[in-house]
PDB file of N, CA and C in Angstrom:
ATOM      1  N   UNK A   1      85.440  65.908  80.854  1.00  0.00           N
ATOM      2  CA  UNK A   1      86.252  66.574  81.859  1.00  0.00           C
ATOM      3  C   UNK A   1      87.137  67.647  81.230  1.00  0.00           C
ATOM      4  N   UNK A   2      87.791  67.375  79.985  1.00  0.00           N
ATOM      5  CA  UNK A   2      88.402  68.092  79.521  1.00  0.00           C
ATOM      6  C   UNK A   2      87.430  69.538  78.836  1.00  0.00           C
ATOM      7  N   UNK A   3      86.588  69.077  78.384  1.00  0.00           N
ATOM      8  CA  UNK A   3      85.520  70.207  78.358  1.00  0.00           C
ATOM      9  C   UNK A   3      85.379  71.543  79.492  1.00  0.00           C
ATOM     10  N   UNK A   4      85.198  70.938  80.501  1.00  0.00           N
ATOM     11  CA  UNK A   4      85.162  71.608  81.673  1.00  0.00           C
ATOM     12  C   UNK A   4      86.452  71.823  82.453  1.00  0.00           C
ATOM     13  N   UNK A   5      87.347  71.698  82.244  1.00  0.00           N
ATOM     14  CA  UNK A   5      88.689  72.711  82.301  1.00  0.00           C
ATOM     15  C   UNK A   5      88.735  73.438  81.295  1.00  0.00           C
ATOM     16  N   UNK A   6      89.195  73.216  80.281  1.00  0.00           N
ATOM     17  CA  UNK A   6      89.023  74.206  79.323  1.00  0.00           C
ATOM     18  C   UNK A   6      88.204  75.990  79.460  1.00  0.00           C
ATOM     19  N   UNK A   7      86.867  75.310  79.801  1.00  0.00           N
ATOM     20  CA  UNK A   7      86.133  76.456  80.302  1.00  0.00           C
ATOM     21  C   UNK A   7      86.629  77.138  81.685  1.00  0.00           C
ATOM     22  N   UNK A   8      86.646  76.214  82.428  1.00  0.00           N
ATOM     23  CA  UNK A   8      86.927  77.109  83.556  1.00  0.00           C
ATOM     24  C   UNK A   8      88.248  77.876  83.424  1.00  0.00           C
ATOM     25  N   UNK A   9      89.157  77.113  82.515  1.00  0.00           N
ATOM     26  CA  UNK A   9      90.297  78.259  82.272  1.00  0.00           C
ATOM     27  C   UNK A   9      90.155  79.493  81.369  1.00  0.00           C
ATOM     28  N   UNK A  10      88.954  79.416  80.474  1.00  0.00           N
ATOM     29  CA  UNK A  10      88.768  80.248  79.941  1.00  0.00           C
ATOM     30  C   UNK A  10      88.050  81.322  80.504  1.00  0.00           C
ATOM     31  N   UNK A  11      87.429  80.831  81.392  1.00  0.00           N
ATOM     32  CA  UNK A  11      86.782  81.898  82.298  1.00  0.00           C
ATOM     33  C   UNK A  11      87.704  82.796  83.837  1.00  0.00           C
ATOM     34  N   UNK A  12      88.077  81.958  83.915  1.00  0.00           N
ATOM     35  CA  UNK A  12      89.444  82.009  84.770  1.00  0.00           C
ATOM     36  C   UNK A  12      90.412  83.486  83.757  1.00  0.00           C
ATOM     37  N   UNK A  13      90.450  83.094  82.686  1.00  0.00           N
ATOM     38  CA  UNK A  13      91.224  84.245  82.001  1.00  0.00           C
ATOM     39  C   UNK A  13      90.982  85.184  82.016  1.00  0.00           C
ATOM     40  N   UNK A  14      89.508  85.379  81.420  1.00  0.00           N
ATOM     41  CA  UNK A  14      88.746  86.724  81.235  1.00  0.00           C
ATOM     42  C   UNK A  14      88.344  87.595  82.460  1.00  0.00           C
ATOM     43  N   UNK A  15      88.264  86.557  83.704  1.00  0.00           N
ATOM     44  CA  UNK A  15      87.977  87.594  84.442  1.00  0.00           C
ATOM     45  C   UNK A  15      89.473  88.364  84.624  1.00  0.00           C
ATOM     46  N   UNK A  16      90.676  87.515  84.698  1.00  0.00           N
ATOM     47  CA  UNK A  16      91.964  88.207  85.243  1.00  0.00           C
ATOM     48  C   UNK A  16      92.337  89.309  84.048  1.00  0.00           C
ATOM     49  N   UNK A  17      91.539  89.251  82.939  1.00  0.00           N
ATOM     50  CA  UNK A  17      91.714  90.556  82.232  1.00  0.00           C
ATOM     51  C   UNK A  17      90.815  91.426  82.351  1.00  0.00           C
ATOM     52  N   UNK A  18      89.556  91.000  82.825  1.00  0.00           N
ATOM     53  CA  UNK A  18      88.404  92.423  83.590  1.00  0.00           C
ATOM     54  C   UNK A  18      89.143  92.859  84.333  1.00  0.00           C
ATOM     55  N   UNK A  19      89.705  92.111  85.414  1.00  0.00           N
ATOM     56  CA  UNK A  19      89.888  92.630  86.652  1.00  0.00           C
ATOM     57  C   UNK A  19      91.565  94.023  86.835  1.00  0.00           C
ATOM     58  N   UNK A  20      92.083  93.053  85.973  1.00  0.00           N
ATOM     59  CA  UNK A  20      93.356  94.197  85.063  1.00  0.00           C
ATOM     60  C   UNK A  20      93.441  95.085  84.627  1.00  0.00           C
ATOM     61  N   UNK A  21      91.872  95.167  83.541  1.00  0.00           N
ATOM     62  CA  UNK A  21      91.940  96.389  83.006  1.00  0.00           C
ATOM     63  C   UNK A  21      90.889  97.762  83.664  1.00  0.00           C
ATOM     64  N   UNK A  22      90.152  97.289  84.737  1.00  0.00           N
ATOM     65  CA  UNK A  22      89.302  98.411  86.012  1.00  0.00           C
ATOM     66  C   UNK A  22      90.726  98.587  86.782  1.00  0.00           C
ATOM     67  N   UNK A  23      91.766  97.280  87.119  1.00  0.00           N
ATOM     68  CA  UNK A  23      92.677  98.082  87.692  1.00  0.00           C
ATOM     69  C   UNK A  23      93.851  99.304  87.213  1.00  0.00           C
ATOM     70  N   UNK A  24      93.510  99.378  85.852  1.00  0.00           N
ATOM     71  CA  UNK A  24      94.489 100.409  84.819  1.00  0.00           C
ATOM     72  C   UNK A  24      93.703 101.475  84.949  1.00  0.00           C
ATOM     73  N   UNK A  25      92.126 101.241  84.814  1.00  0.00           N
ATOM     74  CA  UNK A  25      91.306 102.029  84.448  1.00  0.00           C
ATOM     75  C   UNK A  25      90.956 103.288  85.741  1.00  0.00           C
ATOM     76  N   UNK A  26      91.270 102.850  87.139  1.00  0.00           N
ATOM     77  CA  UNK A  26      91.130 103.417  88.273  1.00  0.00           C
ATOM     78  C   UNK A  26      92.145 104.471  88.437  1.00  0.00           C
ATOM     79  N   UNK A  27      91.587 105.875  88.784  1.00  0.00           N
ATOM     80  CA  UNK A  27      92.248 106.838  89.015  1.00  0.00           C
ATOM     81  C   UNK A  27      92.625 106.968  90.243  1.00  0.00           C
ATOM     82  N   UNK A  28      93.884 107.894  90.203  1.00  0.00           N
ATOM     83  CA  UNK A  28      94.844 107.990  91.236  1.00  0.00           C
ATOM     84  C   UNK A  28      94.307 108.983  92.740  1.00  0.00           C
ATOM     85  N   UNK A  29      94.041 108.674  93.622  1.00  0.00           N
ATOM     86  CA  UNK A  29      93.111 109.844  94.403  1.00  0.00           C
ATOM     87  C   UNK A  29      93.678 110.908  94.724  1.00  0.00           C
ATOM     88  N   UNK A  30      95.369 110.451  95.201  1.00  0.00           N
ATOM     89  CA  UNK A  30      96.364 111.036  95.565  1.00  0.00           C
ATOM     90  C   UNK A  30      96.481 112.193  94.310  1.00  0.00           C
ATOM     91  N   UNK A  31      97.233 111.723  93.526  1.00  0.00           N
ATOM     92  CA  UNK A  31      97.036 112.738  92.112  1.00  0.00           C
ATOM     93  C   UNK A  31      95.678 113.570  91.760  1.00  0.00           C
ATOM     94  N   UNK A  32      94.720 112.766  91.517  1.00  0.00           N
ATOM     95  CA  UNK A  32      93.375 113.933  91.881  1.00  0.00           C
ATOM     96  C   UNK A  32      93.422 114.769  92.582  1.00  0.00           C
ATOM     97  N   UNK A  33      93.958 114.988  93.636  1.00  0.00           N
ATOM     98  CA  UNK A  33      94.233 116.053  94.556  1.00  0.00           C
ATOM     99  C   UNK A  33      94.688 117.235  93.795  1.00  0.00           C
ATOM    100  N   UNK A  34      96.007 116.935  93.540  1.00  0.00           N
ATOM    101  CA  UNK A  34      96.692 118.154  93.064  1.00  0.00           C
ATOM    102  C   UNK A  34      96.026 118.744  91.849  1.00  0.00           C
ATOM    103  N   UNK A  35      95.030 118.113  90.773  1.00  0.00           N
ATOM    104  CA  UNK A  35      94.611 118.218  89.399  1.00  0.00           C
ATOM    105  C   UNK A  35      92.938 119.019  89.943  1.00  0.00           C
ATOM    106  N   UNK A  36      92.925 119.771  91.022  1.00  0.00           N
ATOM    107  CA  UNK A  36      90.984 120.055  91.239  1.00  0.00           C
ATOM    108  C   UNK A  36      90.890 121.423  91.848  1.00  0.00           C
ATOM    109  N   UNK A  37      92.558 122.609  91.183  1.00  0.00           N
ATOM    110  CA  UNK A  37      92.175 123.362  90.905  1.00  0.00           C
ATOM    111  C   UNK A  37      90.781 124.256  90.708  1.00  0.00           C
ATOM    112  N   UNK A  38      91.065 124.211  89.090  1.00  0.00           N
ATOM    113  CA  UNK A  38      89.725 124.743  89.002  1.00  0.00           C
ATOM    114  C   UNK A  38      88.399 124.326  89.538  1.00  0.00           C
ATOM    115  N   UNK A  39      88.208 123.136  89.506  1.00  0.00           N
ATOM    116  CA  UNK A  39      86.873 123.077  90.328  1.00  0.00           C
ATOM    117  C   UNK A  39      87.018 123.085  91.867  1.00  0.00           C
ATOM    118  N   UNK A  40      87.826 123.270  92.620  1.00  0.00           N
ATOM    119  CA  UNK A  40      87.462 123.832  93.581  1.00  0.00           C
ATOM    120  C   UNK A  40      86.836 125.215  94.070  1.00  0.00           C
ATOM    121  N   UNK A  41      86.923 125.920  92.992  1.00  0.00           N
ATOM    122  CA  UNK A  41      86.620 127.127  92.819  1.00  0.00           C
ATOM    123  C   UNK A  41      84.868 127.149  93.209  1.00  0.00           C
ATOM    124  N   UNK A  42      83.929 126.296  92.617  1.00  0.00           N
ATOM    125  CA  UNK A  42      82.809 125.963  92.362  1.00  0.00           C
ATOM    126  C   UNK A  42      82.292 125.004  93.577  1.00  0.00           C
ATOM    127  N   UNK A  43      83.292 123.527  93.320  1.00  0.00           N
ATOM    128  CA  UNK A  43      82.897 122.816  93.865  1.00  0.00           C
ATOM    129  C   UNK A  43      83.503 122.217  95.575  1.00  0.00           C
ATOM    130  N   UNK A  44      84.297 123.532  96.056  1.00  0.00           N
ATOM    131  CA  UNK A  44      85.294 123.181  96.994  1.00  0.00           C
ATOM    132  C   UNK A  44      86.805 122.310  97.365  1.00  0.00           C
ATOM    133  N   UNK A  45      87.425 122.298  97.845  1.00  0.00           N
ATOM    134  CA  UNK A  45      88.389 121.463  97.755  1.00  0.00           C
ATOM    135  C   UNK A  45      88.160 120.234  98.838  1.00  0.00           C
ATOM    136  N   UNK A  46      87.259 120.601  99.661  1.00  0.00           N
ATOM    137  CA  UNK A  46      86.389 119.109 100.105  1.00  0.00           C
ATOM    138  C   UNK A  46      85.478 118.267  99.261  1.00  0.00           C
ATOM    139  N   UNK A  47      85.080 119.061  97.939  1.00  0.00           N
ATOM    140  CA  UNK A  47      84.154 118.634  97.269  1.00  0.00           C
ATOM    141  C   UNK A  47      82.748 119.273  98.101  1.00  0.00           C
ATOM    142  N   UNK A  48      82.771 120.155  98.960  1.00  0.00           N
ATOM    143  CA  UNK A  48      81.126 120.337  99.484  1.00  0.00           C
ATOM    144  C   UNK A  48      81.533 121.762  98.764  1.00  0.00           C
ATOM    145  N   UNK A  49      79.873 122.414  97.763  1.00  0.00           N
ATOM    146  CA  UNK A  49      80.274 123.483  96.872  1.00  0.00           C
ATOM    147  C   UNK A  49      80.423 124.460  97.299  1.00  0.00           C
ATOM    148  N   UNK A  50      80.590 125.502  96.962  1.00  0.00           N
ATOM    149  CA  UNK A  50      80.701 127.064  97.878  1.00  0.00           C
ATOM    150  C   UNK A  50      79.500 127.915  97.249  1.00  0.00           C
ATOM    151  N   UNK A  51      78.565 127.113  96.567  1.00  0.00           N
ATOM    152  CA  UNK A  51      77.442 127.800  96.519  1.00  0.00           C
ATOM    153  C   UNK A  51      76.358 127.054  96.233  1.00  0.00           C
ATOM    154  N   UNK A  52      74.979 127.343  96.488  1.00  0.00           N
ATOM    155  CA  UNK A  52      73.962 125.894  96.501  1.00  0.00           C
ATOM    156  C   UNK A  52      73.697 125.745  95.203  1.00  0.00           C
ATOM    157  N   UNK A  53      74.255 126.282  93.957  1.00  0.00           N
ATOM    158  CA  UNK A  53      73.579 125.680  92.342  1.00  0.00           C
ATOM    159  C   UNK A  53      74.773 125.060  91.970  1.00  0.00           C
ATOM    160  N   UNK A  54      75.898 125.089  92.781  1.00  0.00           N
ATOM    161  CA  UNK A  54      76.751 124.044  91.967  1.00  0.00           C
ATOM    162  C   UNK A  54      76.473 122.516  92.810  1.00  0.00           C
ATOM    163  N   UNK A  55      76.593 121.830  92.244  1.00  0.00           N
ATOM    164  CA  UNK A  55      76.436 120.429  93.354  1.00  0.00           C
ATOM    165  C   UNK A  55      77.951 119.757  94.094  1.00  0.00           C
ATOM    166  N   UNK A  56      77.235 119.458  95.409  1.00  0.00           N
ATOM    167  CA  UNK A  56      78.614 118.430  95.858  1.00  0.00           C
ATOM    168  C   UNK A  56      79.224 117.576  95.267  1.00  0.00           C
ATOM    169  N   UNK A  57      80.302 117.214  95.608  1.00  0.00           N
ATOM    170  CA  UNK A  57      80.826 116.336  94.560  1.00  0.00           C
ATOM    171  C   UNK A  57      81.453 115.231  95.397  1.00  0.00           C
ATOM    172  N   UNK A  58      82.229 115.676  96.854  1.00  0.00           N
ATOM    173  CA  UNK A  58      81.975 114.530  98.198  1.00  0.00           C
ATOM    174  C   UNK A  58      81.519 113.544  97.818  1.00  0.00           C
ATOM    175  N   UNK A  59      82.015 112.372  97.879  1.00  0.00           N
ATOM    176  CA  UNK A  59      81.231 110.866  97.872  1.00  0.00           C
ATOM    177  C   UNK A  59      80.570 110.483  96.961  1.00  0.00           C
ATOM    178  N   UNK A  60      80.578 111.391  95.862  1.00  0.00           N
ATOM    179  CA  UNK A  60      80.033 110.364  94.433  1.00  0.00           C
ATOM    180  C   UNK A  60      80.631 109.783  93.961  1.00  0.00           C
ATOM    181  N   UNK A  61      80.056 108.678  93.656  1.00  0.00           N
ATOM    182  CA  UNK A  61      80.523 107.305  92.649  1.00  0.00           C
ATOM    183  C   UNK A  61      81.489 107.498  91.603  1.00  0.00           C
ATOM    184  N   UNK A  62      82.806 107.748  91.688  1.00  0.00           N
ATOM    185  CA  UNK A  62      83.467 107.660  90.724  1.00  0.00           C
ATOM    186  C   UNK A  62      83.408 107.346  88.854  1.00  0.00           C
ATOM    187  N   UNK A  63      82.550 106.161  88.613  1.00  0.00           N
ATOM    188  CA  UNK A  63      81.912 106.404  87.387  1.00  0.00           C
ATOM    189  C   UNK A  63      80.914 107.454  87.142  1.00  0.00           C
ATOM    190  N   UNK A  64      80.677 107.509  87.784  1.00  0.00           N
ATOM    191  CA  UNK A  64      79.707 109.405  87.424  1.00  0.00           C
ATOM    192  C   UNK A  64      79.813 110.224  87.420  1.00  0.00           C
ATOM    193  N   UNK A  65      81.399 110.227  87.842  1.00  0.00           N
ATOM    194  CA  UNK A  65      81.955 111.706  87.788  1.00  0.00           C
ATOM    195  C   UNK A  65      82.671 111.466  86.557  1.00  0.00           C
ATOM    196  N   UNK A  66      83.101 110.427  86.449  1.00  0.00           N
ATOM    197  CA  UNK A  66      83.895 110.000  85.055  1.00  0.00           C
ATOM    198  C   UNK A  66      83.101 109.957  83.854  1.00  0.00           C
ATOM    199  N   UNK A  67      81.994 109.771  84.020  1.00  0.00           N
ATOM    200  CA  UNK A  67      81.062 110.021  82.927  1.00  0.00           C
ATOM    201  C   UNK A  67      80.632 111.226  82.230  1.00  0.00           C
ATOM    202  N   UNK A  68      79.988 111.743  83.551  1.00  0.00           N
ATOM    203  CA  UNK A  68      79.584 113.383  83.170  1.00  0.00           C
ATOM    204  C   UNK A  68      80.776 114.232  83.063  1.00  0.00           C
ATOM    205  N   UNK A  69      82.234 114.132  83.153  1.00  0.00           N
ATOM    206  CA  UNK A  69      83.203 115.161  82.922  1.00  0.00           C
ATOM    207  C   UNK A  69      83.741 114.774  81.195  1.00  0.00           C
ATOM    208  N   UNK A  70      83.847 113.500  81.131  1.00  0.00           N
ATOM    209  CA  UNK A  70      83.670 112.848  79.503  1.00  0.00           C
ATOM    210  C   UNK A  70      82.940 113.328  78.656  1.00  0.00           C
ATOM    211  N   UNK A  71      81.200 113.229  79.457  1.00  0.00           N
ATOM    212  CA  UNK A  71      80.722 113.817  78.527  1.00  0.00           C
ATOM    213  C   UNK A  71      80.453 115.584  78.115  1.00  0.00           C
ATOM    214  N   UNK A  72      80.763 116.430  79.438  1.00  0.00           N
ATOM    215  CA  UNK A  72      80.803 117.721  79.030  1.00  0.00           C
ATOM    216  C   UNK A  72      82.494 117.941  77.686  1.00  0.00           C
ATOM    217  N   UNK A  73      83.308 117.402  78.297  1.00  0.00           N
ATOM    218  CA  UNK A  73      84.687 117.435  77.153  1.00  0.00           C
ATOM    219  C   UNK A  73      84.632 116.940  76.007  1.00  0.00           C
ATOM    220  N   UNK A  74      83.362 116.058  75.783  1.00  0.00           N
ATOM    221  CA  UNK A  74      82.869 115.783  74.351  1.00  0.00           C
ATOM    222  C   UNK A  74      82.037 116.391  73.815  1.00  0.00           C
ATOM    223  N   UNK A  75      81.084 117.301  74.557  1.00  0.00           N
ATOM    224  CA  UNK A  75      80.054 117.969  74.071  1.00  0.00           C
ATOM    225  C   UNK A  75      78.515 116.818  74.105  1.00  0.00           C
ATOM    226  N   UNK A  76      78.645 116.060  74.698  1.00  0.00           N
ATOM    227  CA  UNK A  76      77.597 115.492  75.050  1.00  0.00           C
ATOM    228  C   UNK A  76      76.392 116.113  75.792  1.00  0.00           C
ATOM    229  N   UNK A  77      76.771 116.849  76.698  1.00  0.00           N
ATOM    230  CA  UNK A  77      76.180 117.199  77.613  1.00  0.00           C
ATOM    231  C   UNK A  77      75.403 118.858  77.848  1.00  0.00           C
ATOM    232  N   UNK A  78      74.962 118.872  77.850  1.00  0.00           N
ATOM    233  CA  UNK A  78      74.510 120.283  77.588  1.00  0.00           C
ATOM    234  C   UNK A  78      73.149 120.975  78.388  1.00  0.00           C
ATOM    235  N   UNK A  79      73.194 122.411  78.196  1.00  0.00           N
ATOM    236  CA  UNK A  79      72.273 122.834  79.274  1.00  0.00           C
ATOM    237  C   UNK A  79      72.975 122.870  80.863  1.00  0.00           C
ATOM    238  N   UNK A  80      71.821 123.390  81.588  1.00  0.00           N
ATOM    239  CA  UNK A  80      72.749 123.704  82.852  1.00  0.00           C
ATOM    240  C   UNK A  80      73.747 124.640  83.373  1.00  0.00           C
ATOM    241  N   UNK A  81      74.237 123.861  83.399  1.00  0.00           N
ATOM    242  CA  UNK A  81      76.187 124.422  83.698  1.00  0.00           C
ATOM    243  C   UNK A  81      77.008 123.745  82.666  1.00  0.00           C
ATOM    244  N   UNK A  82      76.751 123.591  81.566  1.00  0.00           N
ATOM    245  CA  UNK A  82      77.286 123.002  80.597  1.00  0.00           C
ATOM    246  C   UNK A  82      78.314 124.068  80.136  1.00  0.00           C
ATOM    247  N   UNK A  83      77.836 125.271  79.841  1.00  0.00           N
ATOM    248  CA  UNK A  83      79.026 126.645  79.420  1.00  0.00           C
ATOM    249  C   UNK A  83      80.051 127.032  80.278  1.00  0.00           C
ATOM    250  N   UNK A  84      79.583 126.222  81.382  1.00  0.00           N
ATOM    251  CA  UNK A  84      80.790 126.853  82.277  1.00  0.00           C
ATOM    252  C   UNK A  84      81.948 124.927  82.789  1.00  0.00           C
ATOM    253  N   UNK A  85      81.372 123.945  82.706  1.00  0.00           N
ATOM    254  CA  UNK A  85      81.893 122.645  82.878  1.00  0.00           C
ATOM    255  C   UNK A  85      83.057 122.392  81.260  1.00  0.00           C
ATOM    256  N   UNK A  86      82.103 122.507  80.017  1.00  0.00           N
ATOM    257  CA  UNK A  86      82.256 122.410  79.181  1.00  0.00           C
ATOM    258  C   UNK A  86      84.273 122.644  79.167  1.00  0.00           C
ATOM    259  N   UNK A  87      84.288 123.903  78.914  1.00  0.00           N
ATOM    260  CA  UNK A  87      85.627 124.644  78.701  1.00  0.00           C
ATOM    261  C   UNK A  87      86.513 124.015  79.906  1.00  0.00           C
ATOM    262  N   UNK A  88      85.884 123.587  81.185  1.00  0.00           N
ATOM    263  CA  UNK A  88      87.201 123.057  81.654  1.00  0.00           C
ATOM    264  C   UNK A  88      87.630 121.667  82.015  1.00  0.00           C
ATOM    265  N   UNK A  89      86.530 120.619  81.461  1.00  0.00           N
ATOM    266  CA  UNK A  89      86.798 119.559  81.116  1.00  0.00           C
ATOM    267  C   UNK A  89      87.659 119.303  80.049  1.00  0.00           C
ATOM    268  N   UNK A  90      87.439 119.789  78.858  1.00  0.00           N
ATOM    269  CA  UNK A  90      88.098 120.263  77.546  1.00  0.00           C
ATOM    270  C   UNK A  90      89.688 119.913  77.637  1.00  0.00           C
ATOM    271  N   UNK A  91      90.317 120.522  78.952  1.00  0.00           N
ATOM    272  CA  UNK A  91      91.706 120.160  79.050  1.00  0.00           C
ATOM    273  C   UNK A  91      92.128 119.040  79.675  1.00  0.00           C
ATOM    274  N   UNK A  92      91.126 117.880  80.195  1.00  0.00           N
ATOM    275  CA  UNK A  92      91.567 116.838  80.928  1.00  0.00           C
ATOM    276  C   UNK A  92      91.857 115.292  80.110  1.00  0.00           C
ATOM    277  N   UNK A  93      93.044 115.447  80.462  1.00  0.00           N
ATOM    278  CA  UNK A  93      92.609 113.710  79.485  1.00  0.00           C
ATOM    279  C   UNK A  93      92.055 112.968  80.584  1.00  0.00           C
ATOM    280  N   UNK A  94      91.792 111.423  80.061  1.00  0.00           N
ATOM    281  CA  UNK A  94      91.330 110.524  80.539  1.00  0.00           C
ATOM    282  C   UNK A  94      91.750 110.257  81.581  1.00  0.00           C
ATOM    283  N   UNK A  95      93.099 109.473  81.814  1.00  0.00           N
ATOM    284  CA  UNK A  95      93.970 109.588  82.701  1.00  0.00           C
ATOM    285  C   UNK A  95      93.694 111.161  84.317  1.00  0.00           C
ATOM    286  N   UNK A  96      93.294 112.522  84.184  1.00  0.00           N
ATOM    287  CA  UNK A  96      92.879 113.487  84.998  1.00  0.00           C
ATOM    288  C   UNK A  96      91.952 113.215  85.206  1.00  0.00           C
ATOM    289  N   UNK A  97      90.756 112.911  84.663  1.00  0.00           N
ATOM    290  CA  UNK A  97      89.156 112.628  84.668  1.00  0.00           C
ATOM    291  C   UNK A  97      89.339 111.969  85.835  1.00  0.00           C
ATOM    292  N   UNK A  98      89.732 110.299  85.460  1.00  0.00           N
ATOM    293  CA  UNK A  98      89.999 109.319  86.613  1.00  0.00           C
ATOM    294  C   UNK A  98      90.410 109.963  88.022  1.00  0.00           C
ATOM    295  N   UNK A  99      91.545 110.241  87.693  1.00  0.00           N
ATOM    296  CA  UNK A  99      92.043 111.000  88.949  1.00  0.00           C
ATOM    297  C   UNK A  99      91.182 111.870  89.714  1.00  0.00           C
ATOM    298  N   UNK A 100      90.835 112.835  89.201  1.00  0.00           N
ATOM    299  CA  UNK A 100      89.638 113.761  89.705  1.00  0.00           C
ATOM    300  C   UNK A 100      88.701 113.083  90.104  1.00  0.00           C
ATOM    301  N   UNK A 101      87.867 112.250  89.380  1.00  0.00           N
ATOM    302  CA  UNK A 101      86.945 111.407  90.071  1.00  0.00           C
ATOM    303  C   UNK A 101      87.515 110.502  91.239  1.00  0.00           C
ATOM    304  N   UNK A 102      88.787 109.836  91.273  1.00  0.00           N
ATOM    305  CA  UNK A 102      88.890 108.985  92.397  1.00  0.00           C
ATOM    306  C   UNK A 102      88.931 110.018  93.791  1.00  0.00           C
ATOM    307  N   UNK A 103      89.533 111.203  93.519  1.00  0.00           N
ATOM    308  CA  UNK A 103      89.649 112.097  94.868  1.00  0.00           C
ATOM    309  C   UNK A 103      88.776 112.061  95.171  1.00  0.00           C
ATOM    310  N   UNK A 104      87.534 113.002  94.620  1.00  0.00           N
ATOM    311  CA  UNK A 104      85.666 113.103  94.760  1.00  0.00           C
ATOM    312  C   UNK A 104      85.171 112.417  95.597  1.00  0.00           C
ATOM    313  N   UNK A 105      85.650 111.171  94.566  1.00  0.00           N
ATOM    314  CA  UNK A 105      84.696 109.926  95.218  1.00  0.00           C
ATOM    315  C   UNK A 105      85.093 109.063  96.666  1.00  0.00           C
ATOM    316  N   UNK A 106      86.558 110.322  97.068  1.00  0.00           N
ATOM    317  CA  UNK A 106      87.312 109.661  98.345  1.00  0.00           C
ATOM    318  C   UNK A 106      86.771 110.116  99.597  1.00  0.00           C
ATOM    319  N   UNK A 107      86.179 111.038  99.384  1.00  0.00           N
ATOM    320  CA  UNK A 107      85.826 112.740  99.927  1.00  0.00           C
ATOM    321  C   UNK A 107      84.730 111.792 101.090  1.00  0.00           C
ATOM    322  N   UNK A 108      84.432 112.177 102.010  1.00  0.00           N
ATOM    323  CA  UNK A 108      83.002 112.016 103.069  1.00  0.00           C
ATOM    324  C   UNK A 108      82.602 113.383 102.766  1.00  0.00           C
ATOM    325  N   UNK A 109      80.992 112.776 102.057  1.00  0.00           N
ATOM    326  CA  UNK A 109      80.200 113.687 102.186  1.00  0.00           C
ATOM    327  C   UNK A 109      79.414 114.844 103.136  1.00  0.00           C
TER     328      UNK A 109
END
């Protein structure tokens, strides 16, 4: 019996530190707002683009916007629109990324 408390408290733990640290990890939507400047330029301030080779950005999944803006500011990413993403990811920390992505991903497509 004691076996099996043990575990369940140990499992019991870990999730309340998953669940803690997606809640640190989640960007602000409200704040995204004010931080989408420049890409509204491209990508609208609804997120629907103002021209058909840039893509919408409305209703995508927040980790994918958090991904692909990571990886153009690391140089991961390349080709495309990479010369033009590249340089203005460059100035976002982590903390903006989030943000930017939570607005995006607040957006109706």
């Amino acid at each position: 019996m004691k076996r099996l408390s043990l575990a369940a408290l140990l499992g019991a733990s870990v999730f309340a530190l998953a669940v803690t640290a997606d809640a640190q990890a989640a960007g602000d939507a409200a704040a995204g707002e004010g931080k989408i400047a420049a890409c509204a330029a491209c990508h609208g301030s609804d997120g629907i683009s103002t021209a058909p080779i840039y893509p919408n950005l409305a209703g995508q999944h927040a980790p994918y916007l958090e991904g692909a803006l990571k990886a153009y500011r690391e140089g991961q990413r390349g080709g495309g629109m990479s010369a033009i993403m590249a340089p203005q990811a460059t100035a976002l920390s982590d903390q903006d990324i989030a943000d930017i992505a939570a607005y995006f991903a607040s957006l109706t497509p």
